[in-house]
Protein backbone atom coordinates (compact mmCIF):
# COMPACT_ATOMS: atom_id res chain seq x y z
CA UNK A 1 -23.81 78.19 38.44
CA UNK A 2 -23.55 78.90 34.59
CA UNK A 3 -20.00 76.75 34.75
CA UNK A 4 -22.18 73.85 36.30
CA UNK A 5 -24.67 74.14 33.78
CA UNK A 6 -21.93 74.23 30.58
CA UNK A 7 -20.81 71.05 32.33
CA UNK A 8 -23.96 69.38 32.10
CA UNK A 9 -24.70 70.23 28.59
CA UNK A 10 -21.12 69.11 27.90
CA UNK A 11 -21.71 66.15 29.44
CA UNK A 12 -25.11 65.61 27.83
CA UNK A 13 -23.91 65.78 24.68
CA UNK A 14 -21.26 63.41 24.96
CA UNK A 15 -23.10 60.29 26.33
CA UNK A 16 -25.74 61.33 23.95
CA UNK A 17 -23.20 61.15 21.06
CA UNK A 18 -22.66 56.92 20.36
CA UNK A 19 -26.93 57.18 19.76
CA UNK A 20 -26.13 59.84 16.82
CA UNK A 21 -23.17 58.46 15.52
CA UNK A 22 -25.62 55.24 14.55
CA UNK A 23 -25.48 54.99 11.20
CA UNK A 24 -28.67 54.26 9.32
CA UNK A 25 -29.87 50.54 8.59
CA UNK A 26 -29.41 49.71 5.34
CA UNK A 27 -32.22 48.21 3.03
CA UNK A 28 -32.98 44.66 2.97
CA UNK A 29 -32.00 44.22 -0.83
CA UNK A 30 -28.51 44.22 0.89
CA UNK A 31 -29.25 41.05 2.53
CA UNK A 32 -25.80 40.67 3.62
CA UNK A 33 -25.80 43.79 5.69
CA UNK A 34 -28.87 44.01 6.38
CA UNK A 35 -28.79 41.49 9.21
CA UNK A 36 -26.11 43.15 11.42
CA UNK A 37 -25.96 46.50 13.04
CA UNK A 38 -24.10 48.54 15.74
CA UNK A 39 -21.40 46.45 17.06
CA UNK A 40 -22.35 43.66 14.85
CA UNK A 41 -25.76 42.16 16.56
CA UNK A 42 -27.95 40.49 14.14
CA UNK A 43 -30.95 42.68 13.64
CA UNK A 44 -33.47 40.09 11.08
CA UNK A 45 -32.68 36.09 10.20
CA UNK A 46 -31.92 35.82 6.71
CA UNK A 47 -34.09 33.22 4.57
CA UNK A 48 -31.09 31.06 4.23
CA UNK A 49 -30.59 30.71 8.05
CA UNK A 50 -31.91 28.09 9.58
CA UNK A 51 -33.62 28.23 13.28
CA UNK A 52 -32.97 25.07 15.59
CA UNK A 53 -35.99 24.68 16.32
CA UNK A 54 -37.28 23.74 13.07
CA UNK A 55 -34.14 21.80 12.52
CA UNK A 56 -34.80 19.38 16.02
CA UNK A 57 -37.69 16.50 15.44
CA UNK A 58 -37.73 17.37 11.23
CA UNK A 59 -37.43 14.39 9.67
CA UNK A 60 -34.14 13.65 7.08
CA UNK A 61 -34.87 11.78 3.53
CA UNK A 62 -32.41 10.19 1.18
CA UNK A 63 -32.38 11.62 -2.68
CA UNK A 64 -34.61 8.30 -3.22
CA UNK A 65 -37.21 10.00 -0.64
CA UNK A 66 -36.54 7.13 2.10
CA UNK A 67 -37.04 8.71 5.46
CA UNK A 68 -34.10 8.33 7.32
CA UNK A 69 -34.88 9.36 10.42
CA UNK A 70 -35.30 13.23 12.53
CA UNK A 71 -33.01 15.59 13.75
CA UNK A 72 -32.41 15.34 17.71
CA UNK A 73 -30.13 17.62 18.40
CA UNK A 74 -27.71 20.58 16.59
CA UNK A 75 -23.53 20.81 17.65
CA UNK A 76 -22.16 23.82 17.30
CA UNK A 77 -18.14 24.02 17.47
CA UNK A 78 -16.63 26.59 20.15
CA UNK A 79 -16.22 29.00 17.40
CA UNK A 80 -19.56 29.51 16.64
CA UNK A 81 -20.39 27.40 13.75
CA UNK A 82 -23.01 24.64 13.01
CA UNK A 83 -20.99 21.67 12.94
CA UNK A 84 -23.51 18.56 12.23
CA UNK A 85 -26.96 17.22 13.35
CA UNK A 86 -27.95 14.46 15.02
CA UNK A 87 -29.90 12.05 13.30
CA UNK A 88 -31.34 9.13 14.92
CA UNK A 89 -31.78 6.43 12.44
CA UNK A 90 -32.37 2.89 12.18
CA UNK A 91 -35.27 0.83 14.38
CA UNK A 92 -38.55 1.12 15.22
CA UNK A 93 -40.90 4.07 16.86
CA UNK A 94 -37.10 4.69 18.68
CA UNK A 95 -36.08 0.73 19.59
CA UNK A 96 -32.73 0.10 18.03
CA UNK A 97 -32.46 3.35 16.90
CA UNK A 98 -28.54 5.53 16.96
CA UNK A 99 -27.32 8.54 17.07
CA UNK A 100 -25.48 9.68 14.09
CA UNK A 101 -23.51 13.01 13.27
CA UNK A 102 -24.07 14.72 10.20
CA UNK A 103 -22.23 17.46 8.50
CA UNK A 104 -24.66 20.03 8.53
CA UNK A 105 -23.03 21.30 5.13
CA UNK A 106 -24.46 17.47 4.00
CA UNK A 107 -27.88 18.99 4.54
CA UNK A 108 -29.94 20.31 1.51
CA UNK A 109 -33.03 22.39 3.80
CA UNK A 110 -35.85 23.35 1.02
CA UNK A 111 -37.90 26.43 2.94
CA UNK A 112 -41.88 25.88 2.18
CA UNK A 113 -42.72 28.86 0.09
CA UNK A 114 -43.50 32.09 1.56
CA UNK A 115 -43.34 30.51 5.26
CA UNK A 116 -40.36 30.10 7.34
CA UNK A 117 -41.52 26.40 7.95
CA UNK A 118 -38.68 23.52 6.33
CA UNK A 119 -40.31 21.83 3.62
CA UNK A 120 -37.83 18.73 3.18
CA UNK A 121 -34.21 18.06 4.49
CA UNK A 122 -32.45 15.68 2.39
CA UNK A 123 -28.89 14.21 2.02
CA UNK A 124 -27.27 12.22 -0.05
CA UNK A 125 -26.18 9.54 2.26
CA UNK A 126 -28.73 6.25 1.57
CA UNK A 127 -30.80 4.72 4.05
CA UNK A 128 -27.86 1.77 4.30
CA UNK A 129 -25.17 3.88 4.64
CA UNK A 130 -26.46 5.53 7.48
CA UNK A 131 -27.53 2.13 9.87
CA UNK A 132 -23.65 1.72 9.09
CA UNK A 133 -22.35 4.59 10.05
CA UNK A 134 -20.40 4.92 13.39
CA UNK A 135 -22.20 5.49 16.10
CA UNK A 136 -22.31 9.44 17.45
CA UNK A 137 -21.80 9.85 21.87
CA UNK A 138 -22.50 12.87 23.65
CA UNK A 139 -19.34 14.62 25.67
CA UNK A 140 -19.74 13.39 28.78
CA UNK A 141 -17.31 15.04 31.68
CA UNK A 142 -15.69 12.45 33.60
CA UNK A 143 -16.34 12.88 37.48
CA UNK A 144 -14.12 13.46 40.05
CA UNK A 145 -13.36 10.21 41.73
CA UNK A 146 -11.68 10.24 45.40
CA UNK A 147 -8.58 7.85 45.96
CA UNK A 148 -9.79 7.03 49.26
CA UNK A 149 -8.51 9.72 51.36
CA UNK A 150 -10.31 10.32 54.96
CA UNK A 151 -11.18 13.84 56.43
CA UNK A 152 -8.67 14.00 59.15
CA UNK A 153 -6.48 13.42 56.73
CA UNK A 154 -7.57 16.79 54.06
CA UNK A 155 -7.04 18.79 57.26
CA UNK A 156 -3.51 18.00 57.90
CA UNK A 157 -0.79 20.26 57.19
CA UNK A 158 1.28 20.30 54.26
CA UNK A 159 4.11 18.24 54.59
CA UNK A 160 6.98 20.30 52.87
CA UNK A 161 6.42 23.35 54.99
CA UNK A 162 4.47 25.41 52.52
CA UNK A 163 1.77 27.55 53.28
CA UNK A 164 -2.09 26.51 52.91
């Protein structure tokens, strides 16, 4: 019985272990560690992250204050990174309008004071530059497409003797 019971406590104290081996938090005047914690999971955005969804539907302005048009939609590489908005610019009320891709590192975000609201996105592409631009398309998988092939045929056996 007391060997069962050393066991336990044995036991106890090594799943209970990992929770005090946590090391503390650090304060937030480290800003740069004070967002990640055990096993690196972001604990707190920082104010110069950016959530997408104030980025989608704010609206983009040249350094001339033109509007340009809103964001529709954020691409982020397979790495993890932001790599460009999509900006739908030219036309009217969203006739004649396109899709463009922009770097998001072309993006100057101003934060309204003390709120975590975007005050004004600018860039420093003009208004004319941007109708211009090439056109931005969606990845699209290509579908399957059959050559033709009937069921009775799927069913036969393979030809060249190997096994199905």
């Amino acid at each position: 019985m007391m060997k069962r019971t050393l066991t336990a406590a044995a036991m106890a104290a090594v799943l209970a272990a990992p929770a005090f081996a946590q090391t503390r938090m650090p304060n937030a005047a480290n800003s740069s560690m004070a967002t990640t914690g055990q096993a690196g999971f972001l604990q707190r955005q920082n104010a110069n992250d950016w959530r997408s969804s104030k980025l989608v539907g704010a609206s983009v302005y040249s350094q001339d204050n033109a509007s340009i048009g809103e964001i529709s939609d954020v691409l982020i590489s397979s790495d993890g990174h932001v790599q460009a908005v999509v900006v739908g610019v030219g036309g009217f009320l969203g006739v004649g309008e396109k899709d463009v891709a922009l770097p998001f590192t072309a993006l100057n975000i101003a934060r309204k004071p003390d709120s975590s609201s975007i005050d004004k996105i600018t860039v420093s592409y003009t208004k004319d530059q941007l109708k211009n631009a090439p056109n931005f398309a969606f990845y699209e998988a290509s579908s399957a497409q059959t050559t033709g092939s009937s069921a009775g045929n799927m069913m036969a056996p393979a030809s060249n003797g190997a096994k199905q």
